[in-house]
N, C-alpha and C. Protein backbone atom coordinates (compact mmCIF):
# COMPACT_ATOMS: atom_id res chain seq x y z
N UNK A 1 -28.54 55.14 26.97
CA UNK A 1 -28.30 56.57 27.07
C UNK A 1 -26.85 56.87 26.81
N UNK A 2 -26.34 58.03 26.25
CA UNK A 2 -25.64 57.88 25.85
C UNK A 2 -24.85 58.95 26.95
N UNK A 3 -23.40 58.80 27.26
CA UNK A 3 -22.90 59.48 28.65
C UNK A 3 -23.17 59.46 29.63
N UNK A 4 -24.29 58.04 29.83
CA UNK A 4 -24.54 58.16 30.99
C UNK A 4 -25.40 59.29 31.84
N UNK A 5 -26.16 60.14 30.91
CA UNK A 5 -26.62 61.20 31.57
C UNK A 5 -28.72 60.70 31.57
N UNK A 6 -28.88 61.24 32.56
CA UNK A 6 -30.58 60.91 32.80
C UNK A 6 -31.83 62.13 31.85
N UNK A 7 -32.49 61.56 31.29
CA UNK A 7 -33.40 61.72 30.52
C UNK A 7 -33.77 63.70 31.02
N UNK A 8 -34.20 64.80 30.10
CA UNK A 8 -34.01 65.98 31.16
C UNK A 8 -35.83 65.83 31.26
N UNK A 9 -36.06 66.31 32.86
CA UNK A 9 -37.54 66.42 33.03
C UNK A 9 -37.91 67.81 33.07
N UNK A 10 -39.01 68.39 33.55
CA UNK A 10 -39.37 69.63 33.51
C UNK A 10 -39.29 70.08 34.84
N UNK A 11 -38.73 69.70 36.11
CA UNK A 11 -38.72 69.72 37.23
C UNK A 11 -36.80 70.38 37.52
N UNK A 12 -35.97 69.63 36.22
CA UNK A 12 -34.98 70.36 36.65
C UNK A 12 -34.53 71.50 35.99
N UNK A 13 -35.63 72.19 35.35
CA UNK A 13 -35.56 73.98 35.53
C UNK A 13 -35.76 74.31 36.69
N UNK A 14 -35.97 74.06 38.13
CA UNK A 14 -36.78 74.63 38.62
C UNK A 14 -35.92 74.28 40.25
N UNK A 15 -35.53 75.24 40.93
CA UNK A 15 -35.33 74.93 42.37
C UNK A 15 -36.21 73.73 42.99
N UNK A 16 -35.06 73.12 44.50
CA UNK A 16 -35.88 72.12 45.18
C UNK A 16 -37.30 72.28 45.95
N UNK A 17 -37.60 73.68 46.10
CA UNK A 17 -38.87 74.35 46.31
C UNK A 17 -39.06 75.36 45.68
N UNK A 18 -40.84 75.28 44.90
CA UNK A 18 -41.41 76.12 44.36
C UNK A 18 -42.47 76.77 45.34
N UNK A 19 -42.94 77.79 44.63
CA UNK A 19 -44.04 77.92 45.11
C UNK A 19 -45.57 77.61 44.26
N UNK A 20 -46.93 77.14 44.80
CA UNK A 20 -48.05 76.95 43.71
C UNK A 20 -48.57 78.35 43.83
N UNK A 21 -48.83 77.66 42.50
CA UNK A 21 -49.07 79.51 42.12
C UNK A 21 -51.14 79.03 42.64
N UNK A 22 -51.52 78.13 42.92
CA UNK A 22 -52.87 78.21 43.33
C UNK A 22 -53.09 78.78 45.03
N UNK A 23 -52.19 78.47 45.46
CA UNK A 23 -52.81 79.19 47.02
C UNK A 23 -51.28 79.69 47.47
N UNK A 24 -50.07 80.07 47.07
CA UNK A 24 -48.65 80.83 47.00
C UNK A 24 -48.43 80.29 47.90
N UNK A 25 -48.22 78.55 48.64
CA UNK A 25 -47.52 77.93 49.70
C UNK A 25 -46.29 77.49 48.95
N UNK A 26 -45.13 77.47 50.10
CA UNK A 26 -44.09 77.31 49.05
C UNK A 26 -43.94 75.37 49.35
N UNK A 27 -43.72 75.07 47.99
CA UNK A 27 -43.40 73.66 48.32
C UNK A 27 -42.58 72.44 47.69
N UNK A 28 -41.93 71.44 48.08
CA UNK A 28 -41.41 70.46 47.33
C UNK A 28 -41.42 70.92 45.70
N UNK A 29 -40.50 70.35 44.57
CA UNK A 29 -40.94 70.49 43.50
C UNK A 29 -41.41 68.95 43.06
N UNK A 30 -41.21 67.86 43.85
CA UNK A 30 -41.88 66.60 43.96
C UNK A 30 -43.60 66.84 44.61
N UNK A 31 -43.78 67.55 44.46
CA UNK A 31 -45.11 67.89 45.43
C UNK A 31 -45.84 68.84 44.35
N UNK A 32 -45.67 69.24 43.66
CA UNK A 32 -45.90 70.12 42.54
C UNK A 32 -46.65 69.29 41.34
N UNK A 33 -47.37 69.65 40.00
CA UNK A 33 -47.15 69.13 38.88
C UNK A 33 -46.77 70.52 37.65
N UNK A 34 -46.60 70.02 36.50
CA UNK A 34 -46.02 71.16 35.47
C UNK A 34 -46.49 72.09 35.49
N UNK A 35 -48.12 72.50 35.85
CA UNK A 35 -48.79 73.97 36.04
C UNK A 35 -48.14 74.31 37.66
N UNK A 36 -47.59 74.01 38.47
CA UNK A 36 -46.91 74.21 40.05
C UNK A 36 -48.34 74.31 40.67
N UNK A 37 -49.30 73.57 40.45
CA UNK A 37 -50.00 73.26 41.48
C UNK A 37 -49.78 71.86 42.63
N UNK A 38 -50.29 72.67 44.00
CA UNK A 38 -49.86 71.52 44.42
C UNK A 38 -51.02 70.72 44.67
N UNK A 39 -50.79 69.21 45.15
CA UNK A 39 -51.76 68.17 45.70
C UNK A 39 -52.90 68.74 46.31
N UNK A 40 -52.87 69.62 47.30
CA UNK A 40 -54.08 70.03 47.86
C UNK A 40 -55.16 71.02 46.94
N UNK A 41 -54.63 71.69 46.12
CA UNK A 41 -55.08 72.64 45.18
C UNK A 41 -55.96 71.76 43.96
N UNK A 42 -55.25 70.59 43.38
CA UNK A 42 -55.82 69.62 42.83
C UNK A 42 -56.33 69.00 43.15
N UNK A 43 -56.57 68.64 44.36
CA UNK A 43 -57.72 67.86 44.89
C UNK A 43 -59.39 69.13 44.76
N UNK A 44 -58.47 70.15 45.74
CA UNK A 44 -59.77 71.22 45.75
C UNK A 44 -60.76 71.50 44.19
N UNK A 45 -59.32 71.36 42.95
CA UNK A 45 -60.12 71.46 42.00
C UNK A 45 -61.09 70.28 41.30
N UNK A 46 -60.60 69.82 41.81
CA UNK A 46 -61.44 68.10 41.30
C UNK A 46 -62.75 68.12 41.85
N UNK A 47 -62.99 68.33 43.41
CA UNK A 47 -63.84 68.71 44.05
C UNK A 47 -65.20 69.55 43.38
N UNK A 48 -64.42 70.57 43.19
CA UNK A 48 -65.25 71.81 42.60
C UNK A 48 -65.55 71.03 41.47
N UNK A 49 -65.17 70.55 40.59
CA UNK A 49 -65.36 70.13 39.31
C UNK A 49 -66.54 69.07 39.65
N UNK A 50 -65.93 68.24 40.51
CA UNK A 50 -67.32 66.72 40.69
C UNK A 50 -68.54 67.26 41.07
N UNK A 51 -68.64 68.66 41.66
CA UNK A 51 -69.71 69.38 41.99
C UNK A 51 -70.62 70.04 40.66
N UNK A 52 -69.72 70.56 40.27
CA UNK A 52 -70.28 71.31 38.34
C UNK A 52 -70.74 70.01 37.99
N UNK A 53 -70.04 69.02 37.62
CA UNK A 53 -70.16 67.47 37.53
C UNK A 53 -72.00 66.87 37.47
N UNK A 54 -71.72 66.93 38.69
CA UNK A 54 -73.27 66.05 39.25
C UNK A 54 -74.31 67.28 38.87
N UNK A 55 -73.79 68.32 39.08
CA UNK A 55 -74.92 69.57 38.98
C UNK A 55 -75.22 69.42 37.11
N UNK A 56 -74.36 69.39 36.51
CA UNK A 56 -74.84 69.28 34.97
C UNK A 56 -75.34 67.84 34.70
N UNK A 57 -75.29 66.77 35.30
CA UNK A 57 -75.30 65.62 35.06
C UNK A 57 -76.99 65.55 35.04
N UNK A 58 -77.28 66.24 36.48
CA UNK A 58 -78.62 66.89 36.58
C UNK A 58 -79.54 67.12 35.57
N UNK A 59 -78.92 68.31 35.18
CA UNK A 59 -79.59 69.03 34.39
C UNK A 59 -79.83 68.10 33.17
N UNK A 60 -78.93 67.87 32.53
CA UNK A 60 -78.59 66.85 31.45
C UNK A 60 -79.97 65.80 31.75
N UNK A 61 -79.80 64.95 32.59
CA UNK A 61 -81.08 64.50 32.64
C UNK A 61 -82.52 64.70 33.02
N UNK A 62 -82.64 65.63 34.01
CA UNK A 62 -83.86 66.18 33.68
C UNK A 62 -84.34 66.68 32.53
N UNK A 63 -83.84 67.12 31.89
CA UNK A 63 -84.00 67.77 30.25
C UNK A 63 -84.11 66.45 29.53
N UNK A 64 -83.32 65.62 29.71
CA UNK A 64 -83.69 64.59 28.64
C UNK A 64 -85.17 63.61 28.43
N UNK A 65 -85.14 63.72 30.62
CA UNK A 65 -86.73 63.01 31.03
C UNK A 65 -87.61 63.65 30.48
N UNK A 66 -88.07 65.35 30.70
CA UNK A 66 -88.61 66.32 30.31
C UNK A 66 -89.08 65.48 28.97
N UNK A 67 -88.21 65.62 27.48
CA UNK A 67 -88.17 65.53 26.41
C UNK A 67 -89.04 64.00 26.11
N UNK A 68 -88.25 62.70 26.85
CA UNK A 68 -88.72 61.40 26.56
C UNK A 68 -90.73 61.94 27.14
N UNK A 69 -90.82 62.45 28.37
CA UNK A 69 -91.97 62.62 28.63
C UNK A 69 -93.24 63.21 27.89
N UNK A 70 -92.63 64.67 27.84
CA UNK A 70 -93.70 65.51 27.00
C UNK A 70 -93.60 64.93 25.58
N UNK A 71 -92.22 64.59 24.30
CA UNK A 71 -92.79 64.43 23.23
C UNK A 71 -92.44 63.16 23.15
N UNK A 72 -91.68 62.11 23.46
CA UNK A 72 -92.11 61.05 22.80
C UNK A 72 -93.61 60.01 23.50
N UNK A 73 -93.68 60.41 24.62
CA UNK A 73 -94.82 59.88 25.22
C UNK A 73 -94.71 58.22 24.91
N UNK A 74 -93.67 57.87 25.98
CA UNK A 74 -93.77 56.27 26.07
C UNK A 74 -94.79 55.51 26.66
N UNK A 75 -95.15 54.58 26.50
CA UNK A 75 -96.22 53.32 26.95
C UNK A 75 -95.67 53.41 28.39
N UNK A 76 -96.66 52.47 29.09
CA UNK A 76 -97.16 51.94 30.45
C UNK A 76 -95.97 51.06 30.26
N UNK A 77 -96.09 49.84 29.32
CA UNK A 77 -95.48 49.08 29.23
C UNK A 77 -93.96 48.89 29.42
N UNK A 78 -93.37 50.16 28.78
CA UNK A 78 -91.68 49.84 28.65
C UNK A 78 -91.13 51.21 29.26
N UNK A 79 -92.17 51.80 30.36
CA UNK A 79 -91.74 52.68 31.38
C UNK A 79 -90.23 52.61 31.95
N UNK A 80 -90.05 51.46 32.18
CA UNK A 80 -88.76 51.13 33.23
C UNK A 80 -87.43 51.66 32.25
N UNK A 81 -88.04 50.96 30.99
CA UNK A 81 -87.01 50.87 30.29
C UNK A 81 -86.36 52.30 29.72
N UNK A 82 -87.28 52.87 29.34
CA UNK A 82 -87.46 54.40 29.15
C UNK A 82 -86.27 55.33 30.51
N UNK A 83 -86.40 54.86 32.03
CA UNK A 83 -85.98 55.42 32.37
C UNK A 83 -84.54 55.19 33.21
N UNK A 84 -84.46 54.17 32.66
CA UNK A 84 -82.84 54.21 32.48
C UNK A 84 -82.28 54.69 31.52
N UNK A 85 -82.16 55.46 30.05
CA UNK A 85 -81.75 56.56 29.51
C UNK A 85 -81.45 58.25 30.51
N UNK A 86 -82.67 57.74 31.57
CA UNK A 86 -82.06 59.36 31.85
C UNK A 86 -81.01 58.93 32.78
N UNK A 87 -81.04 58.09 33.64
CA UNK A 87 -79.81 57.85 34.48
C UNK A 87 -78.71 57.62 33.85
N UNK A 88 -78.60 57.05 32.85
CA UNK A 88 -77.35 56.55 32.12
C UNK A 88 -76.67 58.19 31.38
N UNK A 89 -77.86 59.38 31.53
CA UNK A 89 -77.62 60.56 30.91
C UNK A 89 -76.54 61.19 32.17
N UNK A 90 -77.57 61.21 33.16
CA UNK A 90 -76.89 61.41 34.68
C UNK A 90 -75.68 61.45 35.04
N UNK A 91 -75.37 59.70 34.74
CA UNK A 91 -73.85 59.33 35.05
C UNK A 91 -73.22 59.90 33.98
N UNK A 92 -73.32 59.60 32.97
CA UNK A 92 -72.24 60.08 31.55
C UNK A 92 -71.96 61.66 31.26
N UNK A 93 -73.63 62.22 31.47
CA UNK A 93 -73.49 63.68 31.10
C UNK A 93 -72.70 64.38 32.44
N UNK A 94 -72.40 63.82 33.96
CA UNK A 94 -71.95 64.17 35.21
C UNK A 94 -70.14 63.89 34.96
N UNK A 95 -69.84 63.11 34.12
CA UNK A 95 -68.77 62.64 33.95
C UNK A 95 -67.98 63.73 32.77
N UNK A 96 -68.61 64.17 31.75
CA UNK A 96 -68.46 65.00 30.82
C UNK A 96 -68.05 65.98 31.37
N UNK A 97 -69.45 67.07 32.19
CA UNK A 97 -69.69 68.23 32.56
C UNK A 97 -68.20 68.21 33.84
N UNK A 98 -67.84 67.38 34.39
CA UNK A 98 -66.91 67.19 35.37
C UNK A 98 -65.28 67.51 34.95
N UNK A 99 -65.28 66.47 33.59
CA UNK A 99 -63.97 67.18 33.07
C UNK A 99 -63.68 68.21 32.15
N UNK A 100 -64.79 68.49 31.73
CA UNK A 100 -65.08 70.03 30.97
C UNK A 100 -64.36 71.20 32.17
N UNK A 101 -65.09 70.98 33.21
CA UNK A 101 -64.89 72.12 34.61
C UNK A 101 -63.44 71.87 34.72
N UNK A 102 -62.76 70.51 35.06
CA UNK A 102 -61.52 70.56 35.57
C UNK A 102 -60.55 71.36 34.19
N UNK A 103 -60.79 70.90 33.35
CA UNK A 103 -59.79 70.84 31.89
C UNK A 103 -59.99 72.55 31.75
N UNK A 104 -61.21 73.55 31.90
CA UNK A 104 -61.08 74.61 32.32
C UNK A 104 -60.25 75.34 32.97
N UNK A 105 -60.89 74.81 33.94
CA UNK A 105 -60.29 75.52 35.13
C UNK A 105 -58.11 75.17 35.20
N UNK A 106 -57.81 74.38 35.07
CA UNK A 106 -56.18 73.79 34.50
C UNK A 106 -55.85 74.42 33.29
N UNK A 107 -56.24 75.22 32.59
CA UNK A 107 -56.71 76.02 31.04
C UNK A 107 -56.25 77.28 31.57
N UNK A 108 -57.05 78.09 32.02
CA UNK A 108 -57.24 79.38 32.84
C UNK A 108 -55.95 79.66 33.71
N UNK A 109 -55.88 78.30 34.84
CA UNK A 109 -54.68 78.74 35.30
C UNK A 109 -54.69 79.81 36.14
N UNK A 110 -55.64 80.18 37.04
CA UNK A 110 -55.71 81.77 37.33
C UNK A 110 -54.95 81.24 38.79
N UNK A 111 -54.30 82.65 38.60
CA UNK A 111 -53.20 82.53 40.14
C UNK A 111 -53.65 82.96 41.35
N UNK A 112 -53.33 82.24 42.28
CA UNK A 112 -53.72 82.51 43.68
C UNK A 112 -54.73 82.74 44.20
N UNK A 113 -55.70 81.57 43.35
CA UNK A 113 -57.48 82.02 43.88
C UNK A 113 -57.18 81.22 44.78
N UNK A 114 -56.73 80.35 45.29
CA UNK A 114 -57.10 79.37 46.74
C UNK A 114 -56.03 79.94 47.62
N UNK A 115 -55.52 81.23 47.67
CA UNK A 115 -54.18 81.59 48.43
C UNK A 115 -55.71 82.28 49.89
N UNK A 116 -55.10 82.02 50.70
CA UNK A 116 -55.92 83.23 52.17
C UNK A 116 -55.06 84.33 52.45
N UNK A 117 -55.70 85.47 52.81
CA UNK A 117 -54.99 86.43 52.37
C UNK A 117 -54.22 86.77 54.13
N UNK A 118 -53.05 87.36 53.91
CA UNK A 118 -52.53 87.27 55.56
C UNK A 118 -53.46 87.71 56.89
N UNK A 119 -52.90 87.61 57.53
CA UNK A 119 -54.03 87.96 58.66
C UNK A 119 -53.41 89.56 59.45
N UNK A 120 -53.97 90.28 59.85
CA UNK A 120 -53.55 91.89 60.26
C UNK A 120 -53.28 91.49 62.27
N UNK A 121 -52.90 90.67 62.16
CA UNK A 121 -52.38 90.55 63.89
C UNK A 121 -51.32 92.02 63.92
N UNK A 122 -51.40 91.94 65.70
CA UNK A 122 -50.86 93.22 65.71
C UNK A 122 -49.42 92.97 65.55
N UNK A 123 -49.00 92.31 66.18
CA UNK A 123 -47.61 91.53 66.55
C UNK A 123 -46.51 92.04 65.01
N UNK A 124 -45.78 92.04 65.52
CA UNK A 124 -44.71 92.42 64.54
C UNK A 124 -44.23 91.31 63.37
N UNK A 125 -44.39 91.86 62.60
CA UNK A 125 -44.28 91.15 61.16
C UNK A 125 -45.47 89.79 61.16
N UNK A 126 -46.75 89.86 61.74
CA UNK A 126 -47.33 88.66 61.72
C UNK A 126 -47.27 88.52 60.25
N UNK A 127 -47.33 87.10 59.84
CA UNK A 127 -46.92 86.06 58.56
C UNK A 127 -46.19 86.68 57.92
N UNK A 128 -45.00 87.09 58.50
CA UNK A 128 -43.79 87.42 57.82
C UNK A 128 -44.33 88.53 56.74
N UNK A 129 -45.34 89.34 56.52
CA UNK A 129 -45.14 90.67 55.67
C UNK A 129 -44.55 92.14 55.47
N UNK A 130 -44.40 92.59 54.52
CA UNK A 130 -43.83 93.41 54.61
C UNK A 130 -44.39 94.77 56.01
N UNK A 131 -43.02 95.03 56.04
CA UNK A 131 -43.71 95.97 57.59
C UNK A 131 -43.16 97.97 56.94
N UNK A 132 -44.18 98.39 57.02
CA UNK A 132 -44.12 100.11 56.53
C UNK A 132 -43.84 100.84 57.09
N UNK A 133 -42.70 101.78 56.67
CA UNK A 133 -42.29 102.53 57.89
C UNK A 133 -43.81 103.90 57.79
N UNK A 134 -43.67 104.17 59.62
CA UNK A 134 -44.60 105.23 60.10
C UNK A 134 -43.71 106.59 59.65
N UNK A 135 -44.62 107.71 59.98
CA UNK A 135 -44.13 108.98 59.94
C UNK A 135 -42.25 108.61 60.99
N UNK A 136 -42.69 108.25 62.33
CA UNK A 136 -41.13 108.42 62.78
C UNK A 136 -40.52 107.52 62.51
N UNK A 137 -40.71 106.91 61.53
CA UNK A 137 -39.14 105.99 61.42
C UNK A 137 -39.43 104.23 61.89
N UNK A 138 -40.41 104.60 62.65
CA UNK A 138 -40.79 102.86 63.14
C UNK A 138 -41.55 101.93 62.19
N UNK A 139 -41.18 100.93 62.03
CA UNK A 139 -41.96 100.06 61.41
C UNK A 139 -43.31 99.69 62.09
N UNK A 140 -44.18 99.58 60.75
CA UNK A 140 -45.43 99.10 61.39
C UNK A 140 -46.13 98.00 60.83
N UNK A 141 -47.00 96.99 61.04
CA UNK A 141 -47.62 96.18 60.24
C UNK A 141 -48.35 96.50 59.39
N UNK A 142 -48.43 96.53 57.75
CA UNK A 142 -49.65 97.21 57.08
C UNK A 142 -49.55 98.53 57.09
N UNK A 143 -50.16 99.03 55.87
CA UNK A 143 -50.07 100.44 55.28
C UNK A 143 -50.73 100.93 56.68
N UNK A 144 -49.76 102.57 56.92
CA UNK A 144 -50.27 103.28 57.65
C UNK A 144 -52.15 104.24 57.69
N UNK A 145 -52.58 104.70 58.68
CA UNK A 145 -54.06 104.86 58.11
C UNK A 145 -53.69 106.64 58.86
N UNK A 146 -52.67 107.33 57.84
CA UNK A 146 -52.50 108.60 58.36
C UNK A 146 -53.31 109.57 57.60
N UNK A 147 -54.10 109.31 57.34
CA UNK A 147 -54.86 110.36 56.23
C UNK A 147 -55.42 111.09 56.78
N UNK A 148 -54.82 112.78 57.04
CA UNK A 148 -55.62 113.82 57.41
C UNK A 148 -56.84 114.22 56.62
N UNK A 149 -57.71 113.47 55.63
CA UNK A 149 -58.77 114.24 55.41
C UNK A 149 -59.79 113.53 55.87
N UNK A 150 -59.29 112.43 56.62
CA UNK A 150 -60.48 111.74 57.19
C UNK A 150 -61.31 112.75 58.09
């Protein structure tokens, strides 16, 4: 290297805490990857995905049994053999349909679907949100509900 200087990564644009833009916790930028999702968000999506996963893997092979059944109409004989194609559809087509969902969903990128939304405690500033001023001047938690045409 030349000056002695370290290779530049994509981490040092970026303050020592970000926030993920999948559920808006603020966190490490070692804890992050280049979309600022964090570890828990990627797990959740993997999850969801191994679920689409097995659910198409499903389908995938029932449709294929369906097909070997009604039109090719295999023998007595080489039954067994016949139905290891659909399992082998199972695993492979479950494996496909799995990273189709993740590679999506990491695609899309949509912000703050795994965020929970604050909670309306009465307490002053519960989870730190913004607090609205009332008619006199006092702060309150959450938009006021002054609507005379109720």
């Amino acid at each position: 290297m030349a000056g002695g200087r370290r290779p530049f990564s994509w981490r040092d644009r970026y303050p020592e805490q970000v926030t993920c833009v999948r559920c808006l916790q603020v966190k490490d930028t070692v804890e992050v990857d280049r979309l600022l999702w964090c570890d828990d968000c990627q797990s959740a999506a993997k999850s969801r995905a191994a679920f689409w996963g097995w659910l198409g893997g499903f389908v995938i092979a029932a449709a294929l049994a369906a097909y070997i059944w009604v039109a090719i109409q295999p023998s007595d004989l080489i039954l067994k053999l016949w139905a290891v194609i659909p399992i082998a559809a199972l695993w492979l087509g479950g494996r496909i349909v799995r990273e189709v969902v993740y590679g999506v969903e990491r695609y899309r990128n949509r912000r703050a679907v795994d965020a929970f939304p604050p909670s309306r405690d009465p307490g002053p500033r519960a989870n730190g949100g913004p607090r609205f001023p009332d008619q006199d001047g006092e702060g309150q938690d959450g938009p006021a509900d002054d609507d005379p045409t109720d």
